[in-house]
Protein backbone atom coordinates (compact mmCIF):
# COMPACT_ATOMS: atom_id res chain seq x y z
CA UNK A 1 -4.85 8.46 25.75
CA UNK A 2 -8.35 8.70 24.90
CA UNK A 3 -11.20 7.50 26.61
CA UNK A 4 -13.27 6.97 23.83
CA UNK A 5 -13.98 3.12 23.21
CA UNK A 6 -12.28 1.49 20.09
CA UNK A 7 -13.03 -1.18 18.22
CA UNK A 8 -9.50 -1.75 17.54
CA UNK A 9 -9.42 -3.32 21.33
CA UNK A 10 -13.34 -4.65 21.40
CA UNK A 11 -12.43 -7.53 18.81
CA UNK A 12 -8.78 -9.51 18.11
CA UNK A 13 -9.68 -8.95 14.33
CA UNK A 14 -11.44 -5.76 13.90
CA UNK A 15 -12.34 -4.98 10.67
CA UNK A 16 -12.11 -1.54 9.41
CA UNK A 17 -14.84 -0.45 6.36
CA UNK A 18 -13.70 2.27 3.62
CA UNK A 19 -14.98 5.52 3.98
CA UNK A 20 -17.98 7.27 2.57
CA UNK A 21 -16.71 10.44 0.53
CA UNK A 22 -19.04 13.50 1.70
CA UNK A 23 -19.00 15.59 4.64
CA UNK A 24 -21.72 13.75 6.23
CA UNK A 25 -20.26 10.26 6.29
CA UNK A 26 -19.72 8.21 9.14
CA UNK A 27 -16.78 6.49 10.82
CA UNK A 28 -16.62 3.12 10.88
CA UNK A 29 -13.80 3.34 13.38
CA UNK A 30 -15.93 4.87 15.88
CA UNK A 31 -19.13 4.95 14.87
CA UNK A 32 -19.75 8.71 15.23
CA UNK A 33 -19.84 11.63 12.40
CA UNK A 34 -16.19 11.84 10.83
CA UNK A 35 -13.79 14.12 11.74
CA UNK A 36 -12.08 14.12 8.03
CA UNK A 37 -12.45 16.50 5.67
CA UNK A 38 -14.47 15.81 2.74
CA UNK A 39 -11.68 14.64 -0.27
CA UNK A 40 -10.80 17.25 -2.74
CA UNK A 41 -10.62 16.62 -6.35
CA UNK A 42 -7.38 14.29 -6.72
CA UNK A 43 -5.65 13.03 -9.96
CA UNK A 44 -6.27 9.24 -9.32
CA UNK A 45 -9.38 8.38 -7.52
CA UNK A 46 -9.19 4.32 -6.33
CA UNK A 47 -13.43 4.25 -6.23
CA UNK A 48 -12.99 5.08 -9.75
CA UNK A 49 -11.24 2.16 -10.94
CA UNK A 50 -12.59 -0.94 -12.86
CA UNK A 51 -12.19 -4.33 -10.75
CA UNK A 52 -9.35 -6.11 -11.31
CA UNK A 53 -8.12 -9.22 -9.70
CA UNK A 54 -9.46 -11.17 -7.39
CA UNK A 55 -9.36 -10.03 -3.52
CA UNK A 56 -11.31 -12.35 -1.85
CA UNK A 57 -8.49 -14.45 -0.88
CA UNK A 58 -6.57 -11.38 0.84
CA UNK A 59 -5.90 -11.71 4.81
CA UNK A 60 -6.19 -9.01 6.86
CA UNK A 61 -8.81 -6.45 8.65
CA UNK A 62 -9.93 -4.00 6.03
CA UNK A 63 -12.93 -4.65 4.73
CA UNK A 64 -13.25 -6.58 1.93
CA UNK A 65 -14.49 -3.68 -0.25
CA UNK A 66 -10.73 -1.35 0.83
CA UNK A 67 -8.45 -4.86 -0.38
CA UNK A 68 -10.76 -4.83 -3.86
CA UNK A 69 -9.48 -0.96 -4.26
CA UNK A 70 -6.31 -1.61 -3.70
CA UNK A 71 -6.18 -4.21 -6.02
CA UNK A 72 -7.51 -1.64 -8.40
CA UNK A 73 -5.08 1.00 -7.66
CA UNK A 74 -2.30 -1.51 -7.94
CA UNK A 75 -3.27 -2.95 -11.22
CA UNK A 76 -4.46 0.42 -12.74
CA UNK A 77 -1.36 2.28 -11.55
CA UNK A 78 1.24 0.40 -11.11
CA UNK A 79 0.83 -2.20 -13.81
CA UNK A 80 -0.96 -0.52 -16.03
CA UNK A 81 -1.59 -2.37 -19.53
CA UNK A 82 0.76 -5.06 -21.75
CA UNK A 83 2.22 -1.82 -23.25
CA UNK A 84 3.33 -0.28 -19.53
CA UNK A 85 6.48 -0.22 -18.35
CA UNK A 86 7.23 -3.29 -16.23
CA UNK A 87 3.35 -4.93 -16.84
CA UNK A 88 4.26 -8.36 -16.06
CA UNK A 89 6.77 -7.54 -13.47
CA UNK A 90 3.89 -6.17 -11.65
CA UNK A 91 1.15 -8.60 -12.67
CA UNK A 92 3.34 -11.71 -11.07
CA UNK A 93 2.63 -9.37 -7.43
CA UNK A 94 0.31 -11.21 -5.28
CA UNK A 95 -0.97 -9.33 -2.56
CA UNK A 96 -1.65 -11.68 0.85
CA UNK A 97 -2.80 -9.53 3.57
CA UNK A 98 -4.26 -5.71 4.02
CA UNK A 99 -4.66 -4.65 7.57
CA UNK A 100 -4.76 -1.21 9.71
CA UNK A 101 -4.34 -0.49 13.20
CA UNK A 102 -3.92 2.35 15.82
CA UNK A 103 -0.52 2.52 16.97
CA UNK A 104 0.67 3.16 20.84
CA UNK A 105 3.60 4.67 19.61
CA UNK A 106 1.65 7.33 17.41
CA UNK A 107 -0.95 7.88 20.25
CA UNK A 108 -3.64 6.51 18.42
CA UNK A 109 -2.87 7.31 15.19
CA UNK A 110 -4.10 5.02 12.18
CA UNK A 111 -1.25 2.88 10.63
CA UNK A 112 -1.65 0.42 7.24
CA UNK A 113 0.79 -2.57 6.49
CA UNK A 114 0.72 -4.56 3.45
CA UNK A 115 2.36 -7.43 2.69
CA UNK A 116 2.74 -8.97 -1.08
CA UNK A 117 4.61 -12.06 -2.56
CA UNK A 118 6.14 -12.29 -5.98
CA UNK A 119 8.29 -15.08 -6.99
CA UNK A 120 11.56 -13.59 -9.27
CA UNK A 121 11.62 -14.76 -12.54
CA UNK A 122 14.24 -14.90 -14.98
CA UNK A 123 12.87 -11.64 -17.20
CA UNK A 124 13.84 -9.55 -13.75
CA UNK A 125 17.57 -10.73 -13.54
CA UNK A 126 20.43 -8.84 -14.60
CA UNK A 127 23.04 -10.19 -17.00
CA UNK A 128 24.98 -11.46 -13.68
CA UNK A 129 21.70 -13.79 -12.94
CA UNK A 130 20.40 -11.84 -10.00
CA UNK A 131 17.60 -9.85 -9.29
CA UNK A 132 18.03 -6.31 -11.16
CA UNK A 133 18.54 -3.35 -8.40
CA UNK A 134 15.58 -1.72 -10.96
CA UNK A 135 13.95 -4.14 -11.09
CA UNK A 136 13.34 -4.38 -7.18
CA UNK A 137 13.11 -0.57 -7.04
CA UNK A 138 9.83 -0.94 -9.22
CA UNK A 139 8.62 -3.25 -7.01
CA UNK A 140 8.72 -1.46 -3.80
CA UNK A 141 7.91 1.59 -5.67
CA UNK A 142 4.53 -0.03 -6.36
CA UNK A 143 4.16 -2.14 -3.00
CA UNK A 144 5.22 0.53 -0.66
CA UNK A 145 2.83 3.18 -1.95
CA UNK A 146 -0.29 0.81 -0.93
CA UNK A 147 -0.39 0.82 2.37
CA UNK A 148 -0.95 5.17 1.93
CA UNK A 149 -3.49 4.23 -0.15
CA UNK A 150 -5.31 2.05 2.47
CA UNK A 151 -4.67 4.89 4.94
CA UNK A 152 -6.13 7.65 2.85
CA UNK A 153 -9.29 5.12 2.08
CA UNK A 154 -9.71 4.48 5.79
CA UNK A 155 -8.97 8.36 6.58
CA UNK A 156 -11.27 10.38 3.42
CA UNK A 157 -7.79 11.49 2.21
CA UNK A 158 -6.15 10.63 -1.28
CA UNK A 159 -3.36 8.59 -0.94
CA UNK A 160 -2.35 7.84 -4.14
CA UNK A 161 0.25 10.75 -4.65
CA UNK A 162 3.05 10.28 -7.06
CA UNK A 163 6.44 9.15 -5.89
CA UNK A 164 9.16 12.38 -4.98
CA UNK A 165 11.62 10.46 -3.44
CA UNK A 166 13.04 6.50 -2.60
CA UNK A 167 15.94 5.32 -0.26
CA UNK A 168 16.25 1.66 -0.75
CA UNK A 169 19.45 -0.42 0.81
CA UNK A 170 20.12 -3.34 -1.04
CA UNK A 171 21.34 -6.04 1.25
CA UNK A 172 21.53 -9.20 -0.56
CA UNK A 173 20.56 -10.99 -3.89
CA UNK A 174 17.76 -11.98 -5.29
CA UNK A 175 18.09 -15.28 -7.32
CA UNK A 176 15.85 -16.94 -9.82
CA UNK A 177 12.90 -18.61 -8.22
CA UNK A 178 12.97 -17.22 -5.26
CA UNK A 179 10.14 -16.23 -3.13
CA UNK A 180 10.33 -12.74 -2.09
CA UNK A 181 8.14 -11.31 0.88
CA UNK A 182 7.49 -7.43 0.45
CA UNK A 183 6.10 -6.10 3.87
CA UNK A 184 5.11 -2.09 3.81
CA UNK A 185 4.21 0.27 6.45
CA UNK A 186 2.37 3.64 6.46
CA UNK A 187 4.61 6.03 8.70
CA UNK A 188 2.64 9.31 8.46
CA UNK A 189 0.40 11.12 5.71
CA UNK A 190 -0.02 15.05 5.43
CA UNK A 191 -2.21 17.21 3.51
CA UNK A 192 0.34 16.92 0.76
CA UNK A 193 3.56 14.80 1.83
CA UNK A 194 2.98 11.11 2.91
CA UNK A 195 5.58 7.94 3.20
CA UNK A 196 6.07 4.81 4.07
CA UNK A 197 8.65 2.44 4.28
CA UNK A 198 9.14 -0.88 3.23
CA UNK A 199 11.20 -4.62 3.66
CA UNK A 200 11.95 -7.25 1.09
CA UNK A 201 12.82 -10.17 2.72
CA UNK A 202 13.23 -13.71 1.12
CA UNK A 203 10.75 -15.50 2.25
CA UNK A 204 12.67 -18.98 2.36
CA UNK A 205 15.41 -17.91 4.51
CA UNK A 206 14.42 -14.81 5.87
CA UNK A 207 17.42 -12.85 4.39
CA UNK A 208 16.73 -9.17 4.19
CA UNK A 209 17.03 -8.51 0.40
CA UNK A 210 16.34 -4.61 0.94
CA UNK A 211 14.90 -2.10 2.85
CA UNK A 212 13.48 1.48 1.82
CA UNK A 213 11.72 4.67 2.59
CA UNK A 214 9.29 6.28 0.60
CA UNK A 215 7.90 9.52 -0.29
CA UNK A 216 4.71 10.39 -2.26
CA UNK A 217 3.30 13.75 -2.84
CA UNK A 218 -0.03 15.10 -3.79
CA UNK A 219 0.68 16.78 -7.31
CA UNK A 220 -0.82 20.29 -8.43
CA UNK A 221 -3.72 19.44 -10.79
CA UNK A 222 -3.02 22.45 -12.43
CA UNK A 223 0.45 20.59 -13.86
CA UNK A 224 -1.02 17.63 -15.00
């Protein structure tokens, strides 16, 4: 293990600042010149995005400035407008806490968890009066690519991607009203594959509604 002192262990709460895109920025994680390559022209860009929502209410260590983006990415991307597939499905998200840490088990390496709340309504059920499987795959669709976002944010990489592939295990129904807990987890990011995988549980009994991997991909800009 390195030697070199970390602010993840100086503080209980460290709080980790976004990163400045240019080849001369700074790291906030260690307070020396970056190491990370400066970001090449991606298809999404989360600095780019209007404001939308409010993040101040967000737990978590990021800086307040990395929870704003990813509100913006969310919204932007994910909900898109009234005319977007899903809109309101995604709109009822709440996001509750943002945070990033180095890992023991990945020697170091930078992780990102978030964790979001939505509360299942009766425009998600199915006509048996559960929670639609498609429903919930849209969700953790959505929710699981953030925490790759946060990563890329924290790490000068682009970690918006688009979705190539999703495992998700459904292990028990949703019902109407119910509070569901959506807890996501970076597992690693490459220069052009990244995933992350994710747990719905509901949040009043701590059932395990389902479980998924993720992953994203960088796509060519010359197919879009």
């Amino acid at each position: 293990m390195s030697s070199r002192p970390s602010p993840v262990y100086a503080s209980p709460s460290p709080t980790y600042e976004s990163y400045t895109p240019s080849s001369s920025s700074s790291s906030s994680l260690y307070g020396g010149t970056s190491s990370y390559p400066p970001p090449r022209k991606v298809w999404v860009d989360p600095k780019n995005l209007a404001d939308c929502g409010d993040a101040s209410q967000i737990q978590g260590n990021v800086s307040p400035y990395v929870k704003q983006l990813i509100l913006n990415t969310f919204n932007a991307y994910g909900a898109g407008d009234e005319h977007c597939f899903g809109h309101s499905v995604a709109k009822a998200v709440k996001f509750i806490d943002i945070s990033a840490h180095e890992s023991h088990e990945k020697q170091g390496r930078m992780e990102a968890t978030t964790i979001a709340e939505v509360i299942v309504s009766k425009s998600m059920l199915n006509g048996a009066g559960m929670l639609h499987g498609g429903c919930l795959a849209f969700l953790i669709d959505n929710c699981c690519s953030t925490p790759l976002v946060v990563l890329g944010l924290l790490q000068n990489i682009n970690g918006v991607g688009v979705t190539q592939s999703m495992n998700i295990i459904f292990h028990s129904p949703g019902s109407v009203g119910s509070c569901l807990r959506i807890i996501s987890t970076s597992i690693a990011m490459g220069g052009r594959i990244m995933s992350a995988r994710c747990e719905v549980i509901n949040k009043k009994t701590g059932s395990v509604v389902a479980s998924a991997y993720l992953n994203k991909m960088q796509p060519a800009m010359s197919k879009l």
